[in-house]
N, C-alpha and C. Protein backbone atom coordinates (compact mmCIF):
# COMPACT_ATOMS: atom_id res chain seq x y z
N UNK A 1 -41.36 -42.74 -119.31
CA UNK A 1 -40.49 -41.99 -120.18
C UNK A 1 -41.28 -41.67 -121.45
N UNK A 2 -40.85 -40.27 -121.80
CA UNK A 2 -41.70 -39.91 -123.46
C UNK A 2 -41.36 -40.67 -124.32
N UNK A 3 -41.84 -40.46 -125.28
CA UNK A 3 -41.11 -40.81 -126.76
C UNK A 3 -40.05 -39.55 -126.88
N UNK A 4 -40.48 -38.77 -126.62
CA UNK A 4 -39.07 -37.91 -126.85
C UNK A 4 -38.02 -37.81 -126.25
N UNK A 5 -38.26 -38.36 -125.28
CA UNK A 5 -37.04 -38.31 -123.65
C UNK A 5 -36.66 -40.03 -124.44
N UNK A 6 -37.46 -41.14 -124.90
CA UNK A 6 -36.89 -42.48 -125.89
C UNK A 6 -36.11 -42.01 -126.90
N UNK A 7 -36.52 -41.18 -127.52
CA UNK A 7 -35.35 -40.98 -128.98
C UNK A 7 -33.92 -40.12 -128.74
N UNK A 8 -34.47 -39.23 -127.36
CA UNK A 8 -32.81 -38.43 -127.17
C UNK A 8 -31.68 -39.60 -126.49
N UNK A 9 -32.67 -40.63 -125.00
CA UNK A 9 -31.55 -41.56 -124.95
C UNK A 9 -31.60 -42.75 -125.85
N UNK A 10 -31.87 -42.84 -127.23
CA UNK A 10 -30.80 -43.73 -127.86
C UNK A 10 -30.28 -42.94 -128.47
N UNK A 11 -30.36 -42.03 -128.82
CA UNK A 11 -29.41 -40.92 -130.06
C UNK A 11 -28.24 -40.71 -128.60
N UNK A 12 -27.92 -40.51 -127.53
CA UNK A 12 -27.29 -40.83 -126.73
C UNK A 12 -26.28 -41.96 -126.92
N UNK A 13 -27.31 -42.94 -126.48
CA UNK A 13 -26.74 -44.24 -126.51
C UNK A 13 -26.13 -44.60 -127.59
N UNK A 14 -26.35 -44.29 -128.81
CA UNK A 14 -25.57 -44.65 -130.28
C UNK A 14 -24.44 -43.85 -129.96
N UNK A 15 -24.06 -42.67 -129.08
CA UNK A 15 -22.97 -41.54 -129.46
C UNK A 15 -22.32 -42.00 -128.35
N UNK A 16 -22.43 -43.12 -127.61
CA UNK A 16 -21.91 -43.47 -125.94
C UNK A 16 -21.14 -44.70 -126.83
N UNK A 17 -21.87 -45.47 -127.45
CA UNK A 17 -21.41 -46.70 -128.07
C UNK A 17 -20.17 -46.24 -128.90
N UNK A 18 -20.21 -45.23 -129.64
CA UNK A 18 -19.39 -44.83 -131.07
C UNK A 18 -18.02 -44.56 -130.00
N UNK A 19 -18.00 -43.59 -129.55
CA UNK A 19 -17.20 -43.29 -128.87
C UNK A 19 -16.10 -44.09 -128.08
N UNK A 20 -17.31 -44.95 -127.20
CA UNK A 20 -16.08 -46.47 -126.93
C UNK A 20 -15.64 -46.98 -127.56
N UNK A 21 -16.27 -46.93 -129.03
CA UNK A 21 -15.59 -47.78 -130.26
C UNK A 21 -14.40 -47.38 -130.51
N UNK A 22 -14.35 -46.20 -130.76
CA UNK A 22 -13.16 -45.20 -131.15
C UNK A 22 -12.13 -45.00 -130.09
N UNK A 23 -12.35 -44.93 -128.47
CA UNK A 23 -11.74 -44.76 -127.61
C UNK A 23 -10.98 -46.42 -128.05
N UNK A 24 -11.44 -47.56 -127.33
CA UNK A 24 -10.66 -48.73 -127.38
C UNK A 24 -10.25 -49.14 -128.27
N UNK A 25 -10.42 -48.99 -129.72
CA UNK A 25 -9.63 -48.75 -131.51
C UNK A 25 -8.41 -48.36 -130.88
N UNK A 26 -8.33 -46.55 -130.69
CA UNK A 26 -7.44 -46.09 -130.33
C UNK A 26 -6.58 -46.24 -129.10
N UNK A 27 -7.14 -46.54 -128.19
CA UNK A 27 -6.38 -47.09 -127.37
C UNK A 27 -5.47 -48.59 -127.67
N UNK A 28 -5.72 -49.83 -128.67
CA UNK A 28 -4.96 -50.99 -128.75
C UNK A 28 -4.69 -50.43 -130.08
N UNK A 29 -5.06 -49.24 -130.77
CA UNK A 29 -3.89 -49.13 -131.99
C UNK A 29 -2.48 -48.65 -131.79
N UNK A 30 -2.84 -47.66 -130.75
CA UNK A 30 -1.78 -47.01 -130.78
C UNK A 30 -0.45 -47.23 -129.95
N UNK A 31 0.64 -46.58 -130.23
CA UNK A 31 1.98 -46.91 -129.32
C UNK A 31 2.50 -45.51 -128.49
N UNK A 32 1.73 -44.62 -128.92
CA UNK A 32 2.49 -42.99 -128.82
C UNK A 32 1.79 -42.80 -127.66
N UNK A 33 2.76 -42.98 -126.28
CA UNK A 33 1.97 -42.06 -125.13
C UNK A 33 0.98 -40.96 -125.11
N UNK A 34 1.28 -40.52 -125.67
CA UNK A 34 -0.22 -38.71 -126.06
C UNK A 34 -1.24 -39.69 -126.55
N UNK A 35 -1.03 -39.86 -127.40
CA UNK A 35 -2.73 -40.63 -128.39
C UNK A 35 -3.55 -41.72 -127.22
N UNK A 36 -2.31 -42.48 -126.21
CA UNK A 36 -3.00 -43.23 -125.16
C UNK A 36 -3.62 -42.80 -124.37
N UNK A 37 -3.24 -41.44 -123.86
CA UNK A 37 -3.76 -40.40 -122.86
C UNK A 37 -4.98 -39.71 -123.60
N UNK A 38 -4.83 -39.56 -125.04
CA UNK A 38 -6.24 -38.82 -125.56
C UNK A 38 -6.92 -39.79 -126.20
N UNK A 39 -7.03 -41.40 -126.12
CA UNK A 39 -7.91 -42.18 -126.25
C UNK A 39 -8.65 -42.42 -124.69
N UNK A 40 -8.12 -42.41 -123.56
CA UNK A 40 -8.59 -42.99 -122.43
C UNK A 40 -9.22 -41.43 -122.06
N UNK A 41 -9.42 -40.22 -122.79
CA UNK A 41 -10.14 -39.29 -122.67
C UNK A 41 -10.91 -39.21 -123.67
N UNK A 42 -11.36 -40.04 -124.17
CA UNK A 42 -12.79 -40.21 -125.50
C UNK A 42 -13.66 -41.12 -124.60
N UNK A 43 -12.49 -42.34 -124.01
CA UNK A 43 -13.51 -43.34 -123.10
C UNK A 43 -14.17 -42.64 -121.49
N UNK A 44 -13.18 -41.53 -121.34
CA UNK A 44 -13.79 -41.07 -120.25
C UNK A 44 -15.12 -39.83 -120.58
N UNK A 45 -15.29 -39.42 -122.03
CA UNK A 45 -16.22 -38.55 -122.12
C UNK A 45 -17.54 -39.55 -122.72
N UNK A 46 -17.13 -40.56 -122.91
CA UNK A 46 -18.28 -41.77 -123.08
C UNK A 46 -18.98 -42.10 -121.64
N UNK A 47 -18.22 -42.62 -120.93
CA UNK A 47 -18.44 -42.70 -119.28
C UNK A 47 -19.63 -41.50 -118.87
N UNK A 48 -19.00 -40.22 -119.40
CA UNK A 48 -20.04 -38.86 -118.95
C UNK A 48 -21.17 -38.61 -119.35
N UNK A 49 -21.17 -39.27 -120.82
CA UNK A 49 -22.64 -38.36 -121.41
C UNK A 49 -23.04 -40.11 -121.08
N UNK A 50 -23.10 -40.87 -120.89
CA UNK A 50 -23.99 -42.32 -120.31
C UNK A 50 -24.18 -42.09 -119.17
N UNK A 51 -23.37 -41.22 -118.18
CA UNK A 51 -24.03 -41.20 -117.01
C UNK A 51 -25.32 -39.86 -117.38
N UNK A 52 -25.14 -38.67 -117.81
CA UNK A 52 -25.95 -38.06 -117.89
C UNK A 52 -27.13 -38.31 -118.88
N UNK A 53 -26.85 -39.19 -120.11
CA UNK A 53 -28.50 -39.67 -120.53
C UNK A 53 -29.26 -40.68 -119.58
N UNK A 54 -28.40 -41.38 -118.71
CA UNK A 54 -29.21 -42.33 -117.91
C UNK A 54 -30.08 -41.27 -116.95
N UNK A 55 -29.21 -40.52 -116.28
CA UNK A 55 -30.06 -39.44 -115.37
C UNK A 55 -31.23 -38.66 -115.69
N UNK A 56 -30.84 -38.57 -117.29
CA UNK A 56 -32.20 -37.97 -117.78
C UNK A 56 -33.83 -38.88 -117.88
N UNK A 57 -32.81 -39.91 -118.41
CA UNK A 57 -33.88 -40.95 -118.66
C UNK A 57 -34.29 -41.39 -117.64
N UNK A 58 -34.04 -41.52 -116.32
CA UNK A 58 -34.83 -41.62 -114.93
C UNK A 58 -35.36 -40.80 -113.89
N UNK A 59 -34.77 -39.36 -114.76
CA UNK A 59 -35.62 -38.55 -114.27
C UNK A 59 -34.64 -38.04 -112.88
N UNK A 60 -33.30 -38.23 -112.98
CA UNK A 60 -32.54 -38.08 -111.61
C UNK A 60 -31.26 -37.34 -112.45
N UNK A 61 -31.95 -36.13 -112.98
CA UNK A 61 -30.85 -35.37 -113.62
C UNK A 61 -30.10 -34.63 -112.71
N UNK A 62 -30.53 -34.51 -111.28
CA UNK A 62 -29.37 -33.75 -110.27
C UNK A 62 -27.90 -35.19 -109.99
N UNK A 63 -28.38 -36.23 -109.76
CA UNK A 63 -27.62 -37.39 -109.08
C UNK A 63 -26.62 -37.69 -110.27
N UNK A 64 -27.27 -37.66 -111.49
CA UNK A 64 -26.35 -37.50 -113.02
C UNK A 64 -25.14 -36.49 -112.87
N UNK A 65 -25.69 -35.34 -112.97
CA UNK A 65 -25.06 -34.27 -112.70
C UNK A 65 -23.59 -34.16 -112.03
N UNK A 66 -24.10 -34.49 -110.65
CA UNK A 66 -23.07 -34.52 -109.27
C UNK A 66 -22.37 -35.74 -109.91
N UNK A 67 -22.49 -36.45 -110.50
CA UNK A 67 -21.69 -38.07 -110.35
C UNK A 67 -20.53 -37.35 -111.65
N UNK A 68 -21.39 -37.00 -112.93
CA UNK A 68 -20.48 -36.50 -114.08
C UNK A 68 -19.65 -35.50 -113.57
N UNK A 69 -19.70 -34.58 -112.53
CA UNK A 69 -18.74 -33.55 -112.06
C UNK A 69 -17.74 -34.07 -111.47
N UNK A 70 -17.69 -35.42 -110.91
CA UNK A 70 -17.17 -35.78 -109.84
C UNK A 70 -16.20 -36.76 -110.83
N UNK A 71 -16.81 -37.74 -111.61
CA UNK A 71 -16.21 -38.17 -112.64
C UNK A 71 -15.25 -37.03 -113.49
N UNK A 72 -15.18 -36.43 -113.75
CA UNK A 72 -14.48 -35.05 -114.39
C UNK A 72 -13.30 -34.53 -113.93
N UNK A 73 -13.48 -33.89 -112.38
CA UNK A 73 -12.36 -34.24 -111.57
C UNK A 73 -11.49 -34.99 -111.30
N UNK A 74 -11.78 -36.01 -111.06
CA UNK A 74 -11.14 -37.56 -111.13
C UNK A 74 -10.07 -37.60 -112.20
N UNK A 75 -11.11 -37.28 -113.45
CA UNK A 75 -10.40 -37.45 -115.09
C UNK A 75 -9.08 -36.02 -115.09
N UNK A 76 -9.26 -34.83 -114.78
CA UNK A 76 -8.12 -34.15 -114.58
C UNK A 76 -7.26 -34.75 -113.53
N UNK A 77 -7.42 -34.84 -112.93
CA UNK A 77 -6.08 -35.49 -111.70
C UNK A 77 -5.41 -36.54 -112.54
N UNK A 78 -5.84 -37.52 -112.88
CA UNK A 78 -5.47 -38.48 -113.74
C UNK A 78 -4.56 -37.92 -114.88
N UNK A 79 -5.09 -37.04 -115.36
CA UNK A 79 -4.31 -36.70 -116.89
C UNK A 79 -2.94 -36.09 -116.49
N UNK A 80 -3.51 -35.21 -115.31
CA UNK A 80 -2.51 -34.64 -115.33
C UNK A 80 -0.95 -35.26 -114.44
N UNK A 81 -1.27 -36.14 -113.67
CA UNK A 81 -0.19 -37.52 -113.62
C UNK A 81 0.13 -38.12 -115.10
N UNK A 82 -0.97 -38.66 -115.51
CA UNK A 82 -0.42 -39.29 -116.53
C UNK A 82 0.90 -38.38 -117.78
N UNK A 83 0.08 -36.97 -118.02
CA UNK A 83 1.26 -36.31 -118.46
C UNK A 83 2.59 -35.98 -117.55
N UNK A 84 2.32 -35.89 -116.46
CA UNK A 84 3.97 -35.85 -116.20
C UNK A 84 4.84 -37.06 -116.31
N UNK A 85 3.54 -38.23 -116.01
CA UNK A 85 4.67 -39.15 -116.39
C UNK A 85 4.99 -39.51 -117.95
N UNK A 86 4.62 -38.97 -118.94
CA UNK A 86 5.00 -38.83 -120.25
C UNK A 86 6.05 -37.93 -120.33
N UNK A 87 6.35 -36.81 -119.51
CA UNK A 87 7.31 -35.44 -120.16
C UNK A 87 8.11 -36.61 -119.05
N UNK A 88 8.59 -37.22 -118.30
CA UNK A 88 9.88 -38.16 -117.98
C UNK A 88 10.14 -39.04 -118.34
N UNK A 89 9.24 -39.81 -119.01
CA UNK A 89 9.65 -40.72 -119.88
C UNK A 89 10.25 -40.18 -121.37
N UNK A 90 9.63 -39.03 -121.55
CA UNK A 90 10.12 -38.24 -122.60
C UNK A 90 11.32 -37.91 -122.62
N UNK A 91 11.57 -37.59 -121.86
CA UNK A 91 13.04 -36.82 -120.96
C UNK A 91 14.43 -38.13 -121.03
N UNK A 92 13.68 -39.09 -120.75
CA UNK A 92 14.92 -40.47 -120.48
C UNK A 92 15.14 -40.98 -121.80
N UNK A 93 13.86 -41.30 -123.01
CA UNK A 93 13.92 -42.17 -123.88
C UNK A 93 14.36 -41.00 -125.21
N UNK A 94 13.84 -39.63 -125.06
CA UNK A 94 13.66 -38.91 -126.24
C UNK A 94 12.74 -39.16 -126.79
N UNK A 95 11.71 -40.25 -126.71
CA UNK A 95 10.56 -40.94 -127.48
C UNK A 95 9.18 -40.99 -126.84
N UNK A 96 8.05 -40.79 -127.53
CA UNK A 96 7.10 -41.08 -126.73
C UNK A 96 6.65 -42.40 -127.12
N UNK A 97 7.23 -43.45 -127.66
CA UNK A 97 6.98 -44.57 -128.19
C UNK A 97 6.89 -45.91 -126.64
N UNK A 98 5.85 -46.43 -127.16
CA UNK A 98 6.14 -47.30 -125.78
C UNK A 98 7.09 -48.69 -125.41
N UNK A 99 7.46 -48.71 -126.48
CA UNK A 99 8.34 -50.03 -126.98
C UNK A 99 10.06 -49.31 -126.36
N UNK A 100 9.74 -48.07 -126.43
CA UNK A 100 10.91 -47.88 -125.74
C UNK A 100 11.24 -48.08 -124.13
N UNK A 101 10.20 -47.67 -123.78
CA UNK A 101 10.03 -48.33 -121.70
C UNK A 101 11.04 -49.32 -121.12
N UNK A 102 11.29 -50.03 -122.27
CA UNK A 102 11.59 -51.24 -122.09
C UNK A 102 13.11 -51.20 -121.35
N UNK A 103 13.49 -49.99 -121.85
CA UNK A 103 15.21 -49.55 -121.92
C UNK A 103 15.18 -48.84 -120.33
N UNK A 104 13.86 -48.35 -119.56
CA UNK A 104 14.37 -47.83 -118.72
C UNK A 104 14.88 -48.79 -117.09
N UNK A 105 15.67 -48.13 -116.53
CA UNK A 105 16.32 -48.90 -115.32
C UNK A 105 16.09 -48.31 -114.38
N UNK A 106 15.38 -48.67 -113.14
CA UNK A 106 16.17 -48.10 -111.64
C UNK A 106 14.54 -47.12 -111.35
């Protein structure tokens, strides 16, 4: 590996780290269904650019590639369950608060 292909993956790696920081912050700060769904999409764009600086950095930027596309997909299917099940919980509680869940039955 270069020195220059060394300094892009840690300038990587510092922006892979920050990100989880901020994703799992936000994920155990928060209570508001949306902010949970757009923290576990900071941790999933952390997931992406670590798979693609690793690929770079080994020189297997196609296998990076295919894995981050595939990861991506995954991450829409997901969201987009996860939001419907927010607009019905929305629908039952009036709230996107999660402390409210608690109230639902059946």
């Amino acid at each position: 590996m270069s020195n220059e292909a060394a300094r892009l993956f840690l300038l990587c790696g510092m922006g892979v780290v920050l990100l989880l920081i901020v994703g799992f912050y936000s994920l155990l700060r928060t209570r508001n269904l949306v902010r949970m769904v757009i923290a576990m999409e900071i941790l999933s764009k952390a997931t992406t650019l670590a798979l693609i600086a690793s690929g770079y950095a080994t020189g297997q930027v196609g296998l990076a590639q295919a894995l981050a596309i595939t990861l991506i997909v995954i991450e829409v299917a997901v969201v987009v369950v996860a939001v419907a099940i927010i607009l019905c919980v929305y629908r039952h509680t009036d709230s996107l608060d999660v402390a409210h869940l608690r109230e639902l039955k059946g």
